[in-house]
N, C-alpha and C. Protein backbone atom coordinates (compact mmCIF):
# COMPACT_ATOMS: atom_id res chain seq x y z
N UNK A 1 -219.96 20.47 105.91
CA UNK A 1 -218.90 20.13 104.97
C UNK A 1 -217.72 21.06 105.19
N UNK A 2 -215.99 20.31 105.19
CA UNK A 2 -215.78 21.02 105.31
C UNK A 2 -215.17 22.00 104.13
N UNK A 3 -214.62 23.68 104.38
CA UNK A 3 -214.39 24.15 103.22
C UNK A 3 -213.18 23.72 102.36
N UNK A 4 -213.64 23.79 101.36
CA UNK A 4 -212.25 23.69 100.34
C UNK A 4 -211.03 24.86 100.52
N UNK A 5 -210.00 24.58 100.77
CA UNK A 5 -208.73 25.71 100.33
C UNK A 5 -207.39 25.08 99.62
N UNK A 6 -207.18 26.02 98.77
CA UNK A 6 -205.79 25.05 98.80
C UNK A 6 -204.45 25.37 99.36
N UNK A 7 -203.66 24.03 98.96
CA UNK A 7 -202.70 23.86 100.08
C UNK A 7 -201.97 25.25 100.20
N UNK A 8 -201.04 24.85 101.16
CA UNK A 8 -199.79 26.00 101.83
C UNK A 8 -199.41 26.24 100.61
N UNK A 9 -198.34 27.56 100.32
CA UNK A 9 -197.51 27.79 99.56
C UNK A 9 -196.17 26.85 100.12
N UNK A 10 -196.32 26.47 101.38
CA UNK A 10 -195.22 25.91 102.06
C UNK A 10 -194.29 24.66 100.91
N UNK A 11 -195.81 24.00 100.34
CA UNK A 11 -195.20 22.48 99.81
C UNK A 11 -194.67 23.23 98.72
N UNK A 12 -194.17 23.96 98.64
CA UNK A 12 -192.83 24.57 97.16
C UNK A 12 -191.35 24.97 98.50
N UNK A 13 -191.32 24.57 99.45
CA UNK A 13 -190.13 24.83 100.44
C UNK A 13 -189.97 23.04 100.12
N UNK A 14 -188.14 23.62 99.75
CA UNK A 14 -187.28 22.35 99.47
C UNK A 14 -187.38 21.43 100.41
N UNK A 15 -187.14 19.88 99.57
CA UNK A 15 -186.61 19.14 100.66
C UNK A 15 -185.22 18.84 100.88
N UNK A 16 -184.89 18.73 102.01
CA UNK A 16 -183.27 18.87 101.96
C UNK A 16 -182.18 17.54 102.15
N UNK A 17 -183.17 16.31 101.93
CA UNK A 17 -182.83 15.26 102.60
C UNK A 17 -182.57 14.21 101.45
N UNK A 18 -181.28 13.76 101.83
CA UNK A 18 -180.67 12.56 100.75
C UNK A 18 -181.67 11.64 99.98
N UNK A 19 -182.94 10.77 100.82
CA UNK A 19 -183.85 9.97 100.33
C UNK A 19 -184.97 10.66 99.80
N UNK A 20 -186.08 10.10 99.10
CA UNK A 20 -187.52 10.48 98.72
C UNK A 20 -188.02 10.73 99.69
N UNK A 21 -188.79 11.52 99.89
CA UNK A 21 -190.22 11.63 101.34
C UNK A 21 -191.42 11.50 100.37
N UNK A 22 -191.83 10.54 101.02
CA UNK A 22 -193.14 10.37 100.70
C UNK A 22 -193.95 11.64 101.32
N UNK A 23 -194.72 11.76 100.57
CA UNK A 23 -196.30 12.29 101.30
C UNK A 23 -197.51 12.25 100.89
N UNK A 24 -197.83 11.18 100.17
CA UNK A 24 -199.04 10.46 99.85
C UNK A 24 -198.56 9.31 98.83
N UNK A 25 -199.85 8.20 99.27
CA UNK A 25 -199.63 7.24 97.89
C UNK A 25 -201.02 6.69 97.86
N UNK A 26 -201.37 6.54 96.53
CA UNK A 26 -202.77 6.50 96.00
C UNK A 26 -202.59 5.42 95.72
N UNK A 27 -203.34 4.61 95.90
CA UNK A 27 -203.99 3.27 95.42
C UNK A 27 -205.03 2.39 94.71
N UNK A 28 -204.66 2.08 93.85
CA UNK A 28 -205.84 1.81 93.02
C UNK A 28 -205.89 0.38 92.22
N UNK A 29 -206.79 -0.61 92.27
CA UNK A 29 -207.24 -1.57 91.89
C UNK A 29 -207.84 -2.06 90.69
N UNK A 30 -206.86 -2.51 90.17
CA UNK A 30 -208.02 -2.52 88.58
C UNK A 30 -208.17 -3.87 88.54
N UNK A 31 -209.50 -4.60 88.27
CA UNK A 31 -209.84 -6.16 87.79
C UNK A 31 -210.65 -6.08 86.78
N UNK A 32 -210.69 -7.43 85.93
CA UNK A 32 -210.76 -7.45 84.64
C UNK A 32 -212.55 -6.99 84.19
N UNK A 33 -213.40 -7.54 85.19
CA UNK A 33 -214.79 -6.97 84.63
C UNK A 33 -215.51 -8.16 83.53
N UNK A 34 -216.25 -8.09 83.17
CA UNK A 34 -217.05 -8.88 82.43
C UNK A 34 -215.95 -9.94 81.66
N UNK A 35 -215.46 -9.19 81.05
CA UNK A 35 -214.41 -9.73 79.57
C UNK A 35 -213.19 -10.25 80.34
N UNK A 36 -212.89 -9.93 81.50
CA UNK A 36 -211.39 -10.22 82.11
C UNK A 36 -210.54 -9.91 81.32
N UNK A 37 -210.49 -8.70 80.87
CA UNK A 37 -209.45 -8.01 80.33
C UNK A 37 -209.97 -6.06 81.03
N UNK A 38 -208.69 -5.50 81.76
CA UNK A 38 -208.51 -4.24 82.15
C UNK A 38 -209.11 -3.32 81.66
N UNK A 39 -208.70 -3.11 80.01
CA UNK A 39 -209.20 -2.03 79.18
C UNK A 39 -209.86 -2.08 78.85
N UNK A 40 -211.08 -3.08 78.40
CA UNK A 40 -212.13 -3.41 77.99
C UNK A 40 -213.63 -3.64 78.75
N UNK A 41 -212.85 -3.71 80.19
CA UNK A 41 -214.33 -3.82 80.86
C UNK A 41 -214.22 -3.84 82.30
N UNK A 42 -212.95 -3.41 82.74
CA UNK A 42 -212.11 -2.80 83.80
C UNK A 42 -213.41 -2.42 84.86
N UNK A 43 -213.13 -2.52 86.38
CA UNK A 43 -213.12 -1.73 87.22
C UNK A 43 -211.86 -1.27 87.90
N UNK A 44 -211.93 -0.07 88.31
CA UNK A 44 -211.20 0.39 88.80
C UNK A 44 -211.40 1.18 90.15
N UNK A 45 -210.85 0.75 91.73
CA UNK A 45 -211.33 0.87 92.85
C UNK A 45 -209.98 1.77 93.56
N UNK A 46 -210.31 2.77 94.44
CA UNK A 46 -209.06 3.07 95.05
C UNK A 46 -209.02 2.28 96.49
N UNK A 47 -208.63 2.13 97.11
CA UNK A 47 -208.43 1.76 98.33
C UNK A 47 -209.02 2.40 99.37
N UNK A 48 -209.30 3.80 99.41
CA UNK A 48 -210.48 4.48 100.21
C UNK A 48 -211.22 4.47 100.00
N UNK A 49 -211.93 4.09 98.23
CA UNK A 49 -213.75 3.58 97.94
C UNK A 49 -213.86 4.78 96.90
N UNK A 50 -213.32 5.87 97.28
CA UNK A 50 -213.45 7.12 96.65
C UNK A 50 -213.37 6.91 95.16
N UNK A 51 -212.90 6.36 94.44
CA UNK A 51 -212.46 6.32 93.55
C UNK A 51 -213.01 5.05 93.14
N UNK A 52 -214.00 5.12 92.10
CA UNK A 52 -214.91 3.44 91.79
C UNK A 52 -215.29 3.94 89.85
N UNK A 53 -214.79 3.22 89.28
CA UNK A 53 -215.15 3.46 87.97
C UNK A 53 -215.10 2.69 87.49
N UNK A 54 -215.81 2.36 86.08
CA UNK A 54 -216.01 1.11 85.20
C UNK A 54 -214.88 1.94 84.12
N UNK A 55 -214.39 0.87 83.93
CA UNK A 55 -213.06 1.44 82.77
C UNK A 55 -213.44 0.44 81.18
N UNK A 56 -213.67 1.10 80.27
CA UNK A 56 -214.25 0.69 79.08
C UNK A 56 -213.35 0.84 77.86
N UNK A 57 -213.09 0.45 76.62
CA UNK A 57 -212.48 0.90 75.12
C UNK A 57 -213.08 1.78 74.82
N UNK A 58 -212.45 2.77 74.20
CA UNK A 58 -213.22 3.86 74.09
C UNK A 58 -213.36 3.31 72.07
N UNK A 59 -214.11 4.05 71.43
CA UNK A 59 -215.26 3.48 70.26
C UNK A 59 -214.10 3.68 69.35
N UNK A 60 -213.06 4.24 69.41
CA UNK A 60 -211.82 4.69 68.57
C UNK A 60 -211.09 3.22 68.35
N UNK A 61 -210.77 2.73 69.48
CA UNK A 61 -210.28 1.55 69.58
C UNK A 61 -210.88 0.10 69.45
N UNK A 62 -212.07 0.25 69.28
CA UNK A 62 -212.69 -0.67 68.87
C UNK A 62 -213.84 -1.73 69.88
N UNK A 63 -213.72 -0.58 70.66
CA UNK A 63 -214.66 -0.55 72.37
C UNK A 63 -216.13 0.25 72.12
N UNK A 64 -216.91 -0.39 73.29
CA UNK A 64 -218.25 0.23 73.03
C UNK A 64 -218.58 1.51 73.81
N UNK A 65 -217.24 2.41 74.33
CA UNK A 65 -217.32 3.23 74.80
C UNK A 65 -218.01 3.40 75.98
N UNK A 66 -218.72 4.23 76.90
CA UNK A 66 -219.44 4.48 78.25
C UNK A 66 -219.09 4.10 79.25
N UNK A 67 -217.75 4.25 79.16
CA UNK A 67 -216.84 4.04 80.68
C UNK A 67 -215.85 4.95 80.21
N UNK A 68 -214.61 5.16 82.05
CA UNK A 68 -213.53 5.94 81.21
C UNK A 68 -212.44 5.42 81.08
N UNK A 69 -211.58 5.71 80.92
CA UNK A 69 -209.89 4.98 80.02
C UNK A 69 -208.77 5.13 80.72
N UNK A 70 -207.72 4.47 80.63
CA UNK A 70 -206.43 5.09 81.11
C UNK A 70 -205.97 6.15 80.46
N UNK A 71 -206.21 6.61 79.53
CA UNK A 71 -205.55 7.72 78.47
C UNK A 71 -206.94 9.04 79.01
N UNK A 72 -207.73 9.05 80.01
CA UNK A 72 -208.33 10.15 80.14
C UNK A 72 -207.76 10.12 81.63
N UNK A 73 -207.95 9.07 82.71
CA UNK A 73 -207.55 9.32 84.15
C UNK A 73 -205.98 9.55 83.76
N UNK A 74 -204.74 9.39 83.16
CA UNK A 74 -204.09 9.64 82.56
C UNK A 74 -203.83 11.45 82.52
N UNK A 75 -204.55 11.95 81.79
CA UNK A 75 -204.58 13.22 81.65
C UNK A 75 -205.66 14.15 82.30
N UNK A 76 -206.85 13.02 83.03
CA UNK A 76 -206.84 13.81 84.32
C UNK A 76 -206.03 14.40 85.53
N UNK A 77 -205.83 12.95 85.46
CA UNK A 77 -204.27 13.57 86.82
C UNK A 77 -203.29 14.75 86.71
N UNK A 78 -202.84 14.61 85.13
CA UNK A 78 -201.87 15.75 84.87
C UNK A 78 -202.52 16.64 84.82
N UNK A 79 -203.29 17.00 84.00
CA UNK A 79 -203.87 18.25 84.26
C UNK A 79 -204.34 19.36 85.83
N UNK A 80 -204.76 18.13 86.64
CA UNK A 80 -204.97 18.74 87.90
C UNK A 80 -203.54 19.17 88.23
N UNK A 81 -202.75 18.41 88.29
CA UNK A 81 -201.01 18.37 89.23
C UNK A 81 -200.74 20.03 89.04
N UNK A 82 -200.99 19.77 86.96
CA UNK A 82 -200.19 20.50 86.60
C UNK A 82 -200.60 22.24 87.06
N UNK A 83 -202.33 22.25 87.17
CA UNK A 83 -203.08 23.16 87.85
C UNK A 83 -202.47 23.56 89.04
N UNK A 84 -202.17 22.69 89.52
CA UNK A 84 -202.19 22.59 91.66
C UNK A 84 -200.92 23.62 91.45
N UNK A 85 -199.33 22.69 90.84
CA UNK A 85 -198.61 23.45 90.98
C UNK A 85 -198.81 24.98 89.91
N UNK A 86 -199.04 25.10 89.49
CA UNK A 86 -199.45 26.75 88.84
C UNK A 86 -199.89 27.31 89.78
N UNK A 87 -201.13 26.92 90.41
CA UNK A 87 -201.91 27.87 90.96
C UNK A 87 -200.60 28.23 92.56
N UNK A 88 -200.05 27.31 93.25
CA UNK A 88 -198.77 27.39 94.26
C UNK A 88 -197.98 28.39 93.64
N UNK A 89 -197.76 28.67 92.04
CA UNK A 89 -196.24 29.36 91.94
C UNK A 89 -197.01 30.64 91.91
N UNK A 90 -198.03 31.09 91.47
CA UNK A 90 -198.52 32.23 90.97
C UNK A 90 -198.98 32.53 92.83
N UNK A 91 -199.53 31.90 93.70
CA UNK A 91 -199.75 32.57 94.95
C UNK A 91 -198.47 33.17 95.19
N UNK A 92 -197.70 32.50 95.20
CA UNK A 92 -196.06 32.62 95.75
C UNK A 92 -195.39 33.60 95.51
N UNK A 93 -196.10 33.94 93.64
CA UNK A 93 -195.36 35.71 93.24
C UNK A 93 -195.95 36.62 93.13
N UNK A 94 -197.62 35.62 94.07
CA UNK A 94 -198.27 37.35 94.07
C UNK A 94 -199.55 37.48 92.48
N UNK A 95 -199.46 36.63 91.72
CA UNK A 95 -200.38 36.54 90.84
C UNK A 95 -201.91 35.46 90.86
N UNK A 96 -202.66 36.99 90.34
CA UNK A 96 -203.74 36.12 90.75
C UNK A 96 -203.94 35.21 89.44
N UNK A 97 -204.87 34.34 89.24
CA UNK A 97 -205.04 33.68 87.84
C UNK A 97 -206.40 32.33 88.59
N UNK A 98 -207.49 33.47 88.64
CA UNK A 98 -208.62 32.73 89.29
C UNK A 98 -209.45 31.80 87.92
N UNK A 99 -208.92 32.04 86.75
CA UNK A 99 -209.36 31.70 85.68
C UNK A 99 -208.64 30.79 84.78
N UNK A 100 -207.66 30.43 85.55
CA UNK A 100 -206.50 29.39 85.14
C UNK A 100 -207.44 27.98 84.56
N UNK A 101 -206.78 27.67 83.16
CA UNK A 101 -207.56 26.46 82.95
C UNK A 101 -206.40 25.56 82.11
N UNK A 102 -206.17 24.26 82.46
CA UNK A 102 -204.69 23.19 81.78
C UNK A 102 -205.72 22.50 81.33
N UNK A 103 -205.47 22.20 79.91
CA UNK A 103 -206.52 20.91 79.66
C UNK A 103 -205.21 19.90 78.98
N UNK A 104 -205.30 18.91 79.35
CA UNK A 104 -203.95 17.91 78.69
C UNK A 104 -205.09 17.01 77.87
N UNK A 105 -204.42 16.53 76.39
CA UNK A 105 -204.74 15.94 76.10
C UNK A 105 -203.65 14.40 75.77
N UNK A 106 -203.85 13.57 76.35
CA UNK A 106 -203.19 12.18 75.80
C UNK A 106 -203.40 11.11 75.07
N UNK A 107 -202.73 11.13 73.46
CA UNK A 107 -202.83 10.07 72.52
C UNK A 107 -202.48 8.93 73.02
N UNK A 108 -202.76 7.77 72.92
CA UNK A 108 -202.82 6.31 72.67
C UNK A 108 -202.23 5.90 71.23
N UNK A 109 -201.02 5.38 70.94
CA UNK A 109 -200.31 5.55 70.01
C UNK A 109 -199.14 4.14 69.69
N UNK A 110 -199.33 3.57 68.31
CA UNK A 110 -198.20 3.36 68.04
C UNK A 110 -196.77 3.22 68.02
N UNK A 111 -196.07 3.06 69.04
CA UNK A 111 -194.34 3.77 68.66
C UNK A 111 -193.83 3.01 67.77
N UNK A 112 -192.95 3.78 66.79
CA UNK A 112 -192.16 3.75 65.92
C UNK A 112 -190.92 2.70 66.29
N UNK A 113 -190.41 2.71 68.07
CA UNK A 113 -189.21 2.00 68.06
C UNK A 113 -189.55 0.47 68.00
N UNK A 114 -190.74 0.03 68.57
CA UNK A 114 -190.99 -1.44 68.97
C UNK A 114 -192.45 -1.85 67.81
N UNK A 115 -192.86 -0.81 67.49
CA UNK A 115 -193.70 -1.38 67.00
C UNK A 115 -195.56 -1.51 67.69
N UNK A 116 -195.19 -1.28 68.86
CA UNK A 116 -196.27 -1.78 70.07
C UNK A 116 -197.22 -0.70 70.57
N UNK A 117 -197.06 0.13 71.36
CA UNK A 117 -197.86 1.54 72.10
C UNK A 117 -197.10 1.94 72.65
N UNK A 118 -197.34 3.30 72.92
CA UNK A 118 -196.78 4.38 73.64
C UNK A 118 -198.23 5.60 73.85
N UNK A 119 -197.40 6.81 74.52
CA UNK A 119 -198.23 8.26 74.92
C UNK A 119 -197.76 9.18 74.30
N UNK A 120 -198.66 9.67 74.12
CA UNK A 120 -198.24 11.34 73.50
C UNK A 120 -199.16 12.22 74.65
N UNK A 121 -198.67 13.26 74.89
CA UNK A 121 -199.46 14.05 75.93
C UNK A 121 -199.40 15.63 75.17
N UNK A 122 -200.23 16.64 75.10
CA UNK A 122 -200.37 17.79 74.73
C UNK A 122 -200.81 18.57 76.09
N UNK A 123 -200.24 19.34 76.52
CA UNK A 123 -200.89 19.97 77.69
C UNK A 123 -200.50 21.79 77.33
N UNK A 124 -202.03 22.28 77.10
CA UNK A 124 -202.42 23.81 77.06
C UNK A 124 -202.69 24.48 78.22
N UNK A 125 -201.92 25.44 78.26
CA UNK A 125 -202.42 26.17 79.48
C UNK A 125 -203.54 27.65 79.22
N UNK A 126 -204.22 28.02 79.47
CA UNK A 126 -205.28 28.95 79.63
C UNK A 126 -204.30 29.86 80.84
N UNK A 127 -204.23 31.16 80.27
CA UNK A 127 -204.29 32.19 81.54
C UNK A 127 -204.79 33.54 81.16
N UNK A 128 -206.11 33.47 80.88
CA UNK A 128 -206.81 35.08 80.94
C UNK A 128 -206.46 36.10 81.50
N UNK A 129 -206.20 37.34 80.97
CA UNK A 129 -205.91 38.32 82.15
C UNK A 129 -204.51 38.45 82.43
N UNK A 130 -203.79 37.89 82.41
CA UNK A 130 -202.25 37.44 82.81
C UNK A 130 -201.03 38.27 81.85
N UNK A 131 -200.24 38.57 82.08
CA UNK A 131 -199.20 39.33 81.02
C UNK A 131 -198.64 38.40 80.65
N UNK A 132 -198.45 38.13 79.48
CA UNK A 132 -197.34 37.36 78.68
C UNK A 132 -196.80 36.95 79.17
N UNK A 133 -195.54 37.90 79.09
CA UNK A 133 -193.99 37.33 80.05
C UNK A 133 -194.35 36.51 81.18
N UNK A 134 -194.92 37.16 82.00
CA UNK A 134 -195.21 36.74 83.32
C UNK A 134 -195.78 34.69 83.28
N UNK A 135 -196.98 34.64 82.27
CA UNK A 135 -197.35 33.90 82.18
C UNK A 135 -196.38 32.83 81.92
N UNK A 136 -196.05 33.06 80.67
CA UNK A 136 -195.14 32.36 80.21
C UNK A 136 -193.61 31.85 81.54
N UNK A 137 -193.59 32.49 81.84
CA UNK A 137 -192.60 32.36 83.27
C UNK A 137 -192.97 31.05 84.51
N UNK A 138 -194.37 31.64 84.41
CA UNK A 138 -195.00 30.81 85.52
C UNK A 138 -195.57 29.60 84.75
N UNK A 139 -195.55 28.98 83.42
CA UNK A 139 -195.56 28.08 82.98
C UNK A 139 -194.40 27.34 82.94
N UNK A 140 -193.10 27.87 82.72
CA UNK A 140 -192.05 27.32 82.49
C UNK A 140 -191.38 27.17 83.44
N UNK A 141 -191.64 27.64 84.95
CA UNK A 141 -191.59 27.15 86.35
C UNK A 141 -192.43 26.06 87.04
N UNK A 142 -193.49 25.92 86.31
CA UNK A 142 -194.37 24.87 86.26
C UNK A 142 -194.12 23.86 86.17
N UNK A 143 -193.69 23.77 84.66
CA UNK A 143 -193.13 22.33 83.79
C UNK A 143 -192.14 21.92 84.54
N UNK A 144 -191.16 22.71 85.57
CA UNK A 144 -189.88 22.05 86.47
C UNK A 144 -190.48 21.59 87.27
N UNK A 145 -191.34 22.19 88.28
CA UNK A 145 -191.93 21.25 89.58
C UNK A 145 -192.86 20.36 89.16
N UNK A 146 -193.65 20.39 88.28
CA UNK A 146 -194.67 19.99 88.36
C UNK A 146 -194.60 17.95 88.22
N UNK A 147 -195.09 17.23 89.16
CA UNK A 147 -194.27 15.86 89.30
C UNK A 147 -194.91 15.17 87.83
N UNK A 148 -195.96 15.23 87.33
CA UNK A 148 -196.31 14.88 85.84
C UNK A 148 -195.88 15.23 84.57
N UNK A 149 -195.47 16.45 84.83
CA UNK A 149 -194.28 16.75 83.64
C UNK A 149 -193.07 16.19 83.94
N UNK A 150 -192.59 16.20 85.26
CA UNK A 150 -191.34 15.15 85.08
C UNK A 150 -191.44 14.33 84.46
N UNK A 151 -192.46 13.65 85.30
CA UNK A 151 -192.14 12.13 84.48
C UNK A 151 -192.18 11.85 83.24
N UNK A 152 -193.03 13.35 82.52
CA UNK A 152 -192.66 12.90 81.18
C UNK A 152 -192.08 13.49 80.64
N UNK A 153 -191.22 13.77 81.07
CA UNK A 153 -189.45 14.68 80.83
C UNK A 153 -188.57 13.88 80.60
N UNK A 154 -188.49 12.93 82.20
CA UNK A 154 -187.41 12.56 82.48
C UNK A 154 -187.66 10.60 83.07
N UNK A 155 -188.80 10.41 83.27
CA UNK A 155 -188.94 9.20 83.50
C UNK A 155 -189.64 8.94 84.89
N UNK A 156 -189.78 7.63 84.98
CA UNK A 156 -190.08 7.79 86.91
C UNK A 156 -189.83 6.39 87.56
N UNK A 157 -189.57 6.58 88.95
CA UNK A 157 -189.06 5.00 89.02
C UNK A 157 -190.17 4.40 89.39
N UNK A 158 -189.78 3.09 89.04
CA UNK A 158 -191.02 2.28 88.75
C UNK A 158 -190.27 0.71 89.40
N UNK A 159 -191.53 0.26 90.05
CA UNK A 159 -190.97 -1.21 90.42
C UNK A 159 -191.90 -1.98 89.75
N UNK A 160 -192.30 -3.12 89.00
CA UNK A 160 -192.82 -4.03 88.46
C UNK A 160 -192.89 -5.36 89.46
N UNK A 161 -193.46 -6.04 89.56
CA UNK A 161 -193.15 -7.28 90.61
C UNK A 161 -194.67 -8.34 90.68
N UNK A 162 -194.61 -9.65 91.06
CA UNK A 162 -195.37 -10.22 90.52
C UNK A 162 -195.61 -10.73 91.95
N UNK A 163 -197.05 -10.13 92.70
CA UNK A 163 -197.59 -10.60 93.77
C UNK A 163 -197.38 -12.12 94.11
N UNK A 164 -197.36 -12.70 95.29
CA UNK A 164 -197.52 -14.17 95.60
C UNK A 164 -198.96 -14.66 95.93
C-alpha cells in the first residue's frame, strides 16, 4: 500500500492565469433507489466506484434513517477541504497542529425569503496546543483559501442543464 502524505505546500503558489485551471473533478451519480426519489432512497456512485452509498431521510425529516444524506456528505466535504487547507497554511508557517480537528455541522432549513429550503453550515475548528493569536490567524487565512468557505461566502458557478 502505498503511504499516505499530504500534498505539497506548493498548491498554496498562485495561479497567475486569466481562466480557471482545473485540477480535479469528482463525479458522482445519484438515482432514485427503491422510492425513485434521491433523498429518500438514493444511491449515490462516483465514477471511479470509490464512492458507493445508499442515501436515505434521515428520521428528523420524516425518513427511516440508515443511510447517509446530502446535509452530512455536504459537511463532510467541508470539513475535510477546510482541514486540508489548515493543515497547508500551518506547514507553510512552520506550525505544527497534529491534533487539528474541523467538525462542520450543516442544517437543512427553511428560508425565510421563498419559503422553500436552504443551508446553514457551522464549522468549529479544534487547535490544541496552538497560541491563540496564531490560531486564530491561521483560521482566518483558512476561511480565504479554503474553496468551501468560498462558496459559502461568496457563491459558486454553477451550470444547470438538462441531459438529452
Amino acid at each position: 500500500m502505498t503511504e499516505l502524505k499530504p500534498p505539497p505546500v506548493s498548491l498554496l503558489d498562485k495561479h497567475l492565469g486569466a481562466d480557471f485551471l482545473p485540477l480535479y473533478t469528482a463525479t458522482v451519480r445519484v438515482s432514485g433507489g427503491e422510492s425513485r426519489h434521491g433523498r429518500a432512497s438514493g444511491v449515490a456512485r462516483s465514477d471511479d466506484g470509490i464512492l458507493d452509498l445508499q442515501l436515505r431521510m434521515p428520521e428528523q425529516l420524516g425518513g427511516p434513517g440508515g443511510g447517509t444524506n446530502p446535509e452530512q456528505l455536504f459537511a463532510a466535504g467541508y470539513a475535510a477541504c477546510f482541514h486540508g487547507a489548515l493543515s497547508l497554511l500551518a506547514a507553510r508557517a512552520n506550525v505544527t497542529i497534529p491534533d487539528a480537528e474541523v467538525v462542520a455541522s450543516v442544517t437543512f432549513g427553511r428560508d425565510p425569503v421563498d419559503g422553500l429550503f436552504t443551508l446553514a453550515a457551522d464549522i468549529r475548528i479544534g487547535l490544541p496546543g496552538v497560541d491563540r493569536a496564531i490560531a486564530e490567524e491561521l483560521v482566518r487565512n483558512t476561511e480565504r483559501i479554503c474553496p468551501y468557505a468560498k462558496m459559502a461566502r461568496t457563491g459558486i458557478e454553477c451550470v444547470v442543464s438538462l441531459a438529452r
